[in-house]
N, C-alpha and C. Protein backbone atom coordinates (compact mmCIF):
# COMPACT_ATOMS: atom_id res chain seq x y z
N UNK A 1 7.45 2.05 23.25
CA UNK A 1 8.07 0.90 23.84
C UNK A 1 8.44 -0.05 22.72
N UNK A 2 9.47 -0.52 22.43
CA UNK A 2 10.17 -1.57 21.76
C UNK A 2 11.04 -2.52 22.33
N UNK A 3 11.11 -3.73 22.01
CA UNK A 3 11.86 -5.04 22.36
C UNK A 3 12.92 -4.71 21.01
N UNK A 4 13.76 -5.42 21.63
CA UNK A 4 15.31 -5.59 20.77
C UNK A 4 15.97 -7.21 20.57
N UNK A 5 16.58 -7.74 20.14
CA UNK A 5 17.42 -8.69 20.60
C UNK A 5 18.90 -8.33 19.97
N UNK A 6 19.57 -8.92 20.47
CA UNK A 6 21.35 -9.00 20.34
C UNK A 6 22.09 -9.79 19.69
N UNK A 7 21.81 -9.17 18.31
CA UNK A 7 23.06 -10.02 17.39
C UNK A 7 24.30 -10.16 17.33
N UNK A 8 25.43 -11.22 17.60
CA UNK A 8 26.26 -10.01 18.08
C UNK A 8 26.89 -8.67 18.71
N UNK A 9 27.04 -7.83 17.67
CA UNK A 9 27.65 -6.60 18.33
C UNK A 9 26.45 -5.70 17.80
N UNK A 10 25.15 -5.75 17.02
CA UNK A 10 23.86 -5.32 16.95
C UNK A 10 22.95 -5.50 17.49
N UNK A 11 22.04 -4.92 17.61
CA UNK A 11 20.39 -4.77 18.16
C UNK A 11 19.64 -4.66 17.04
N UNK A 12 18.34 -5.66 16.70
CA UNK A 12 17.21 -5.46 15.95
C UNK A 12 16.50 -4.93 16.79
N UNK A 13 15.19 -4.38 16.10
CA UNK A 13 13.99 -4.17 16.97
C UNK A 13 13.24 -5.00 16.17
N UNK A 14 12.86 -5.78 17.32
CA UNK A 14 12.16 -7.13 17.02
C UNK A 14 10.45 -6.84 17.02
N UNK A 15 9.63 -5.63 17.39
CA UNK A 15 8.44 -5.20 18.06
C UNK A 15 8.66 -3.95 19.04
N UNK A 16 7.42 -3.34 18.65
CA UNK A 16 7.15 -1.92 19.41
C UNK A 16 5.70 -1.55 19.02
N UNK A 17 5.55 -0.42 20.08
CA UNK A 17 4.37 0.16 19.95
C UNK A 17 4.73 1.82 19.98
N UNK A 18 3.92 2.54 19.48
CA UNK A 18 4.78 3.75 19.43
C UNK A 18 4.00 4.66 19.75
N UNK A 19 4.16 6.00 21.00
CA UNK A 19 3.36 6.60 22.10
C UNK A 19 2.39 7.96 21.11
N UNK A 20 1.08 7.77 21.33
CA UNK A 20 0.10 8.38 20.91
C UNK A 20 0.85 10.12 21.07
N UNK A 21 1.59 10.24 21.94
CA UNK A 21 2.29 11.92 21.99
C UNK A 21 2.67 12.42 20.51
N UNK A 22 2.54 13.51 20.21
CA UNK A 22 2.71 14.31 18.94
C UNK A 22 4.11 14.45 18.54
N UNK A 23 4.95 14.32 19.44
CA UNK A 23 6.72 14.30 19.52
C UNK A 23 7.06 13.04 20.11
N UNK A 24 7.49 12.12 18.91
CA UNK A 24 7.80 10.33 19.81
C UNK A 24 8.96 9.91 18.54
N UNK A 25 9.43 9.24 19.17
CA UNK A 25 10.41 7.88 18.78
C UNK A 25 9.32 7.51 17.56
N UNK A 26 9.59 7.33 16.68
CA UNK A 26 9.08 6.28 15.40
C UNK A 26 9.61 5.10 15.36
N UNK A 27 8.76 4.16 15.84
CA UNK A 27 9.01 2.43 15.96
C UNK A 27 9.77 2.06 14.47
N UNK A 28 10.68 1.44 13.89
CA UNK A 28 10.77 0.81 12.83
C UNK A 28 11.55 -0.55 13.32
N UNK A 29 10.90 -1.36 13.43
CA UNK A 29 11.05 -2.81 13.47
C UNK A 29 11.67 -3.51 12.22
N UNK A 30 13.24 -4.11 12.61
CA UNK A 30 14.30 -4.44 11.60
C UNK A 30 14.89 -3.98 11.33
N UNK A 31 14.99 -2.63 12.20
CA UNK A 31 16.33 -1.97 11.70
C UNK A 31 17.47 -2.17 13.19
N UNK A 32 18.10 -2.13 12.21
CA UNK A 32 19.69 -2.16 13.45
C UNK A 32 20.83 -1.29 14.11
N UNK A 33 20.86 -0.89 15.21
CA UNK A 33 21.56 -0.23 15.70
C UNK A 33 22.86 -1.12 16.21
N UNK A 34 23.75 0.07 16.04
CA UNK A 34 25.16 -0.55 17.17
C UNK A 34 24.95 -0.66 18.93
N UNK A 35 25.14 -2.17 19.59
CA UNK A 35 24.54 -2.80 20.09
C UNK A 35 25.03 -1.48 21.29
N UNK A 36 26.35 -1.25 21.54
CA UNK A 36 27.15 -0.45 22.74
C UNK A 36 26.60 1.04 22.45
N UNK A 37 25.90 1.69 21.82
CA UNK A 37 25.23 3.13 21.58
C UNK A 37 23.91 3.08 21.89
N UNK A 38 23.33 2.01 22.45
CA UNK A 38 21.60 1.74 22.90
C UNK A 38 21.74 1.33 24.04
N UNK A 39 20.47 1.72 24.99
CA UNK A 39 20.18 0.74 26.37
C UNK A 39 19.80 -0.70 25.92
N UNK A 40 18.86 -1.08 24.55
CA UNK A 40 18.91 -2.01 24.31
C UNK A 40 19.61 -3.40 24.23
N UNK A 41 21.03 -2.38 23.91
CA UNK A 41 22.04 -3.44 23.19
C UNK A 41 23.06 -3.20 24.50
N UNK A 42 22.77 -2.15 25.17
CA UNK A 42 24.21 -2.63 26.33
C UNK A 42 23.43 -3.54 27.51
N UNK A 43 22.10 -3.54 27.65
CA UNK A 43 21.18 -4.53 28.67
C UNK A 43 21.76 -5.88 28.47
N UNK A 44 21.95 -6.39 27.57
CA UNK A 44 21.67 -7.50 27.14
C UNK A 44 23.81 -7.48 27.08
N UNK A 45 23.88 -7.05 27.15
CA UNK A 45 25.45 -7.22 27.01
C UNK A 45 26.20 -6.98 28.54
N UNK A 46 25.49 -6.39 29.51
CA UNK A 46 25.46 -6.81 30.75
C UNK A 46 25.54 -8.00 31.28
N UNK A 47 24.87 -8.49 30.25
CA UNK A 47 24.91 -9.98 30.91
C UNK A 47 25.67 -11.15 30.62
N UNK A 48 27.11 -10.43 29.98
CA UNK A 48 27.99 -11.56 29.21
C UNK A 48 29.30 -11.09 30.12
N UNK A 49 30.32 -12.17 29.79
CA UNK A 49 31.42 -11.94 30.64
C UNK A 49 32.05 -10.89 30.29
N UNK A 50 33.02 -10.54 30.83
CA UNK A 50 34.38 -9.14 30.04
C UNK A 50 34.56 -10.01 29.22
N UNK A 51 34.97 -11.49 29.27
CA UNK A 51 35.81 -12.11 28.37
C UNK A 51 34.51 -11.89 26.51
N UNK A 52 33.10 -12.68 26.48
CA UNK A 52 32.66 -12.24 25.72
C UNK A 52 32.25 -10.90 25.23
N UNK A 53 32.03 -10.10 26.02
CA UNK A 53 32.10 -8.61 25.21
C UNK A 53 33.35 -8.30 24.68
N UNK A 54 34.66 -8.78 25.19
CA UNK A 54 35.76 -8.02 24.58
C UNK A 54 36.01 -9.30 23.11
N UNK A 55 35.43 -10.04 22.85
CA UNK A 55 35.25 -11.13 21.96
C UNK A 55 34.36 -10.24 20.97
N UNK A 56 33.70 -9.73 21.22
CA UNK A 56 32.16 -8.69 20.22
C UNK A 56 33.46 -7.41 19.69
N UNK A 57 34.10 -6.82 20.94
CA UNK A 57 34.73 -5.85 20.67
C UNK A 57 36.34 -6.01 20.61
N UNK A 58 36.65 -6.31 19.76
CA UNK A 58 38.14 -6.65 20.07
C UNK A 58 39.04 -5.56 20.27
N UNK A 59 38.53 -4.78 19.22
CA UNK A 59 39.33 -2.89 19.45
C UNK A 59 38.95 -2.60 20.75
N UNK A 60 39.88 -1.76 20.95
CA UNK A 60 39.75 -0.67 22.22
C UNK A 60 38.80 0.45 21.97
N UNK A 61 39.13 0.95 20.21
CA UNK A 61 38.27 2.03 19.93
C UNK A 61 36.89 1.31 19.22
N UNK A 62 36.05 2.47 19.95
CA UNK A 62 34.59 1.83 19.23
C UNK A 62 34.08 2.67 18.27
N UNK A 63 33.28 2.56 17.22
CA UNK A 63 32.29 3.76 16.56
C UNK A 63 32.30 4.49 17.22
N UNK A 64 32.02 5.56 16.82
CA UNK A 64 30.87 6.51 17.30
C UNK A 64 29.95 7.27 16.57
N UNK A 65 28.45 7.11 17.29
CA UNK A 65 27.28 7.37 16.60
C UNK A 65 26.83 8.34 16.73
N UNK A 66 27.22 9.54 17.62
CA UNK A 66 26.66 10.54 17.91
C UNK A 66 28.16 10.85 19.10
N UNK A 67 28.02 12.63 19.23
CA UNK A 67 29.31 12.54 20.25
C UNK A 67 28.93 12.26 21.41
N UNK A 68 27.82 11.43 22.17
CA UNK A 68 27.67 11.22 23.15
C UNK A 68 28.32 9.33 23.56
N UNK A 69 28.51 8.88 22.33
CA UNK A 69 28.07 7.44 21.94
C UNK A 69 30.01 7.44 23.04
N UNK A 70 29.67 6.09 24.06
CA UNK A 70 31.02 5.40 24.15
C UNK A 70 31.56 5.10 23.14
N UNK A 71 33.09 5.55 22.97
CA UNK A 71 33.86 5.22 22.38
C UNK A 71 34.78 4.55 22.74
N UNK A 72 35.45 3.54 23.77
CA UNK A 72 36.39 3.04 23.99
C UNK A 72 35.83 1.68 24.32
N UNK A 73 36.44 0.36 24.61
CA UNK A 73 35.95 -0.53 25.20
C UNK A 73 36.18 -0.17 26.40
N UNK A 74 36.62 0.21 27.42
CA UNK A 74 37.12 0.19 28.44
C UNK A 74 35.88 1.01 29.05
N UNK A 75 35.28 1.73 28.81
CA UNK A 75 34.11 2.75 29.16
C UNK A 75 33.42 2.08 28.99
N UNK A 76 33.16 1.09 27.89
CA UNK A 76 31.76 0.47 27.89
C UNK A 76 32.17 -0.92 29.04
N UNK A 77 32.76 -1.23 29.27
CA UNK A 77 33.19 -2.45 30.10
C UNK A 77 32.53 -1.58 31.76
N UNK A 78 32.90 -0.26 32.06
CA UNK A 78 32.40 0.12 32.84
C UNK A 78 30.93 0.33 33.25
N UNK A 79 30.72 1.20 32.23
CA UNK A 79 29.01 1.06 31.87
C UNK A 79 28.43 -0.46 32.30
N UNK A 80 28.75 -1.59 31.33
CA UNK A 80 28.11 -2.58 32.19
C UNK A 80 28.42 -3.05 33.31
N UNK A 81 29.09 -2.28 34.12
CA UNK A 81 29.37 -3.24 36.15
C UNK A 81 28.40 -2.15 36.10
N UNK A 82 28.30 -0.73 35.86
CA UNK A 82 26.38 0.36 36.20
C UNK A 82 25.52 -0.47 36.25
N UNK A 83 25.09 -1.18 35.30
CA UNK A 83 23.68 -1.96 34.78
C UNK A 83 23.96 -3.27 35.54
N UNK A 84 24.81 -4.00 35.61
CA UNK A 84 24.56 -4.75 36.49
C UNK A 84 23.94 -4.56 37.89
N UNK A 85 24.92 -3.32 38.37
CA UNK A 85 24.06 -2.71 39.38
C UNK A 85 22.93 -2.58 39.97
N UNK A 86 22.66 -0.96 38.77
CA UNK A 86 21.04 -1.33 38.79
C UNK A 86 20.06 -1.74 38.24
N UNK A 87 20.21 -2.59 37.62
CA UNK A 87 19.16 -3.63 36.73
C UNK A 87 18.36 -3.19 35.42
N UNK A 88 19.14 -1.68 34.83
CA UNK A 88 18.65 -1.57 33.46
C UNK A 88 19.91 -0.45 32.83
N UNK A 89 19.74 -0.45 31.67
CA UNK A 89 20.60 0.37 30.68
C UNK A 89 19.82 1.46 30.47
N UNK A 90 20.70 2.78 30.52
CA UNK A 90 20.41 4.01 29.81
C UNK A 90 21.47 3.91 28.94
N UNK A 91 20.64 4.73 27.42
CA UNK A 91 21.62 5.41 26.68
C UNK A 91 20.71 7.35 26.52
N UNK A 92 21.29 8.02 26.55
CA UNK A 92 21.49 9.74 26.43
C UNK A 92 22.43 9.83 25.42
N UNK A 93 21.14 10.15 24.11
CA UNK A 93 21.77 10.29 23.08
C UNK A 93 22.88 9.86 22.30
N UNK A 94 23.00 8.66 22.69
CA UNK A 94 24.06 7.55 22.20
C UNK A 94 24.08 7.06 20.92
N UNK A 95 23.03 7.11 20.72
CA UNK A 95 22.61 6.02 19.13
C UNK A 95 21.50 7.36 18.80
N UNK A 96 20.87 8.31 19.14
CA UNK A 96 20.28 9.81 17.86
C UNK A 96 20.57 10.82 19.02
N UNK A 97 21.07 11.42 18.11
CA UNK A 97 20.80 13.08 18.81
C UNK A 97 19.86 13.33 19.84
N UNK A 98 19.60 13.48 20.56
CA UNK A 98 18.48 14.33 21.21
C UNK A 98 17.58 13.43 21.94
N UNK A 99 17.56 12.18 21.98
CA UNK A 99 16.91 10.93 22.15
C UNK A 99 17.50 9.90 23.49
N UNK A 100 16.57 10.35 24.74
CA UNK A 100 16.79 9.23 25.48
C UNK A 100 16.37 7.87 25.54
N UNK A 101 17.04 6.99 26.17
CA UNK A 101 16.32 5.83 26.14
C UNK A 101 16.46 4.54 27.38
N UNK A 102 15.85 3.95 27.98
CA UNK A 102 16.09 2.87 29.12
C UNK A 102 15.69 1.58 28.87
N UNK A 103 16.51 0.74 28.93
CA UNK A 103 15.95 -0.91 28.82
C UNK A 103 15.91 -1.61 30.04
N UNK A 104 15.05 -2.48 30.05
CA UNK A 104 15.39 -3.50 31.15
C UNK A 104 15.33 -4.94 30.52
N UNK A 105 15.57 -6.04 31.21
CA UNK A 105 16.02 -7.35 30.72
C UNK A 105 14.00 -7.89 30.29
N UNK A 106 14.05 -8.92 29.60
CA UNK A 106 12.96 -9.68 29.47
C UNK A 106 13.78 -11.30 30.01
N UNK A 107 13.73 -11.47 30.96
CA UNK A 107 14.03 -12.36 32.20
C UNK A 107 13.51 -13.54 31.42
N UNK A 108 14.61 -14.89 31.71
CA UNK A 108 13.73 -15.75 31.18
C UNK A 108 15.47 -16.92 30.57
N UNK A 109 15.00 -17.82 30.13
CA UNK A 109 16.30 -18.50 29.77
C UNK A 109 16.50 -18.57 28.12
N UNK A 110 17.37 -19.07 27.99
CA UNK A 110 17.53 -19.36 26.39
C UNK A 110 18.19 -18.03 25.49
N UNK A 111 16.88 -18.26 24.68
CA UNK A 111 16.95 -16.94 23.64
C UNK A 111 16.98 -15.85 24.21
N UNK A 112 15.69 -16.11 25.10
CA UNK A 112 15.26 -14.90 25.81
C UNK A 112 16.18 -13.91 27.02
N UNK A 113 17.50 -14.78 27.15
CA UNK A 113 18.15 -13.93 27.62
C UNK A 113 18.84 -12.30 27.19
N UNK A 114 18.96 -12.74 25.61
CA UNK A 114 19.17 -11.47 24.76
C UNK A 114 18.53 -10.85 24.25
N UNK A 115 17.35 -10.66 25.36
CA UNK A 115 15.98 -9.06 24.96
C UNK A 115 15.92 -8.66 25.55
N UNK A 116 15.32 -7.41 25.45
CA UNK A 116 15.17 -6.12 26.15
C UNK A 116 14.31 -5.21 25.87
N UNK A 117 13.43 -4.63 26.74
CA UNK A 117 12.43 -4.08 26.80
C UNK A 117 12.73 -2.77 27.06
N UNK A 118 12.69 -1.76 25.74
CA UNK A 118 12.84 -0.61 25.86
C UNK A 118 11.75 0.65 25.73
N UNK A 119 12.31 1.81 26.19
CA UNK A 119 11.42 3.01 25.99
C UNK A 119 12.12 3.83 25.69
N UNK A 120 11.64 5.13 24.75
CA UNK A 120 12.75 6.06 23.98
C UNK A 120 11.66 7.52 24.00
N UNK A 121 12.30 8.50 24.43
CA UNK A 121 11.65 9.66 24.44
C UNK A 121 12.77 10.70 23.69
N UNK A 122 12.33 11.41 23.47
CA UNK A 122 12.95 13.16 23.12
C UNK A 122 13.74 13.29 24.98
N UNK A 123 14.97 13.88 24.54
CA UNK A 123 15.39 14.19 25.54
C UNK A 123 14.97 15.52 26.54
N UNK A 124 14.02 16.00 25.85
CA UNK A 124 13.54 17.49 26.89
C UNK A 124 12.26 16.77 27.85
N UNK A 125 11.38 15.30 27.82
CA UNK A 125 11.20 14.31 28.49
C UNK A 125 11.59 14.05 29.04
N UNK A 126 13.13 13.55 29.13
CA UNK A 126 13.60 12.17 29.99
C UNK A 126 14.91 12.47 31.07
N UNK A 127 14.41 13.25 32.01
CA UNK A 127 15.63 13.72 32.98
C UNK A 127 15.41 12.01 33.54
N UNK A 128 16.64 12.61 34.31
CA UNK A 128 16.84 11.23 35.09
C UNK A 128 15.44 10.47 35.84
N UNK A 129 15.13 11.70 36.60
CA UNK A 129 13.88 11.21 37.22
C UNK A 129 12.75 10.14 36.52
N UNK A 130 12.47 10.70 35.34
CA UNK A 130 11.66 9.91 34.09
C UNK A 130 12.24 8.79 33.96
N UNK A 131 13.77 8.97 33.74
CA UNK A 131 14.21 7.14 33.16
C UNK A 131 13.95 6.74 34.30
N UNK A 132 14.56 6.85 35.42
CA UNK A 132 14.20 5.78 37.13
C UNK A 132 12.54 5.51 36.19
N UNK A 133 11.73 6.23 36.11
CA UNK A 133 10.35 5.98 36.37
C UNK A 133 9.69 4.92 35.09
N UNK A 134 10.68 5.10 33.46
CA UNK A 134 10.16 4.26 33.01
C UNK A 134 10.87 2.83 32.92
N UNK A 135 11.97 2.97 34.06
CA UNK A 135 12.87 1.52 33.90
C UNK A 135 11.75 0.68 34.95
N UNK A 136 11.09 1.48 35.90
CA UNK A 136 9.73 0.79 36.69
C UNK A 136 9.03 0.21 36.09
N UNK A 137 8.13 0.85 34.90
CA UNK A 137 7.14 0.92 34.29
C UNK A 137 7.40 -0.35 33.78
N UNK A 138 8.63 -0.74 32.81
CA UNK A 138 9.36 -1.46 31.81
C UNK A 138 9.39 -2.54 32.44
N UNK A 139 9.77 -2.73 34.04
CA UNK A 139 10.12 -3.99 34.80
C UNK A 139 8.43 -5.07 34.85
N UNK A 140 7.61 -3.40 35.30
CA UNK A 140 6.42 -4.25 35.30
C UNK A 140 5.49 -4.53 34.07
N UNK A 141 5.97 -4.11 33.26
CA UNK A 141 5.72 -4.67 31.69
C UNK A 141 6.38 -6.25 31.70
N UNK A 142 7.86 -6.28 31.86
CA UNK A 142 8.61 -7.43 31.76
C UNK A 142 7.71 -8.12 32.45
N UNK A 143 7.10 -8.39 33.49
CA UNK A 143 6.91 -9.12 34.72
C UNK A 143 5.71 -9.92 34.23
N UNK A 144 4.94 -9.30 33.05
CA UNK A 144 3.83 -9.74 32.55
C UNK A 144 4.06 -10.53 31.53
N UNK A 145 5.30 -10.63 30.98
CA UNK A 145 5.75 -11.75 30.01
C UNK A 145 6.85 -12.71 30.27
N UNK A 146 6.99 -12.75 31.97
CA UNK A 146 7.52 -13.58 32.45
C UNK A 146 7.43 -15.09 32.14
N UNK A 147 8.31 -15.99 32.23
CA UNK A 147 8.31 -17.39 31.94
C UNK A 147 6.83 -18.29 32.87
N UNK A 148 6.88 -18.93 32.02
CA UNK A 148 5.59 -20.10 32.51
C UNK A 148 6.27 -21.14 33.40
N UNK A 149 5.61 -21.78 34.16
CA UNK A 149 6.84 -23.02 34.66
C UNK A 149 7.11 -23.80 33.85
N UNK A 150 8.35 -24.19 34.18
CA UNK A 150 9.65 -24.74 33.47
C UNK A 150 10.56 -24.28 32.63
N UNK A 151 10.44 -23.02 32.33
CA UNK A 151 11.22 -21.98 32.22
C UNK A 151 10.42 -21.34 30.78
N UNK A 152 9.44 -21.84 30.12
CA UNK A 152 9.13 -21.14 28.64
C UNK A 152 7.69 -20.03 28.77
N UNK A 153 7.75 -19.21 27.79
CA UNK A 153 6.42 -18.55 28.16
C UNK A 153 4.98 -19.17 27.72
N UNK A 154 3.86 -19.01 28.59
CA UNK A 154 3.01 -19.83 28.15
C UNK A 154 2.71 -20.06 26.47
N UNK A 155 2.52 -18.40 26.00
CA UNK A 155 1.92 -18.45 24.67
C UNK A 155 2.77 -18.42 23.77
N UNK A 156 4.19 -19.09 24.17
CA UNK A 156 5.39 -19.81 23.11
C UNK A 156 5.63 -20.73 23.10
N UNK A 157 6.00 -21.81 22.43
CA UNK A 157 6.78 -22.82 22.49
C UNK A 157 8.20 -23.07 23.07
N UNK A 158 8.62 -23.65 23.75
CA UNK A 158 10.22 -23.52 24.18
C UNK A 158 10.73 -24.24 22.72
N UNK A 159 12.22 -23.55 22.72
CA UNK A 159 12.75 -23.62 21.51
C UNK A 159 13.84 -24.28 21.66
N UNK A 160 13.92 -25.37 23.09
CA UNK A 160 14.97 -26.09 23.24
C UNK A 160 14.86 -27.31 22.49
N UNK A 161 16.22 -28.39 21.84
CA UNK A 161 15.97 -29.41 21.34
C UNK A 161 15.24 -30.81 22.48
């Protein structure tokens, strides 16, 4: 499990923990992916207008990181009305080979609108069934670092002026 935030048209991984299984995702915290090839980075980009994503993406054509990775804006513009939908991002091998992955939002105002709470398995793991099951898991992870009243989390400071 790793958190991300949204730089722009990137994703850091801001924190993770990485699954005791003998075949896992290796956490490296600070490194950056392209934001539209991750569930990380398209979660959090769900939540901006067409007008700002096509502001991130001005081309039509995008990278590509793997041949699974969207390549057009117009596909990824689609992809996010999906996630709006249903309330988290998959990427299938978008950003590594062989590597699924599901985010859901870390709910909350401010900063905290551009994080995301992810999970990443080997793809012989993660049929669909699995992602439904860890975008659950992920929600009720989120739910535990939900905002305090008045919108900040208890064991943070709000970072408004």
């Amino acid at each position: 499990m790793q958190s991300a935030a949204l730089i722009g048209d990137q994703i850091i991984i801001t924190d993770g923990r990485e699954s005791s299984h003998p075949v896992r995702v290796m956490l490296k915290m600070g490194r950056t992916h392209p934001a539209h090839a991750t569930s990380g980075g398209k979660l959090p980009l769900s939540g901006m207008t067409t007008e700002q994503v096509c502001s991130l993406y001005p081309e039509e054509q995008l990278p590509e990181v793997t041949p699974h990775t969207l390549t057009s804006r117009s596909a990824l513009l689609a992809e996010l009305d999906g996630i709006r939908e249903r309330g988290y991002a998959l990427s299938r091998g978008e950003s590594v080979w062989g590597m699924h992955a599901v985010a859901v939002p870390l709910a909350g105002s401010s900063w905290r609108d551009r994080l995301a709470l992810m999970a990443s398995a080997p793809a012989d793991r993660s049929d669909e069934a699995a992602l439904v099951r860890r975008a659950e898991e992920l929600r009720q992870s989120a739910s535990l670092l939900g905002p305090a009243p008045g919108g900040a989390r208890a064991d943070r400071p709000s970072r408004r002026p």
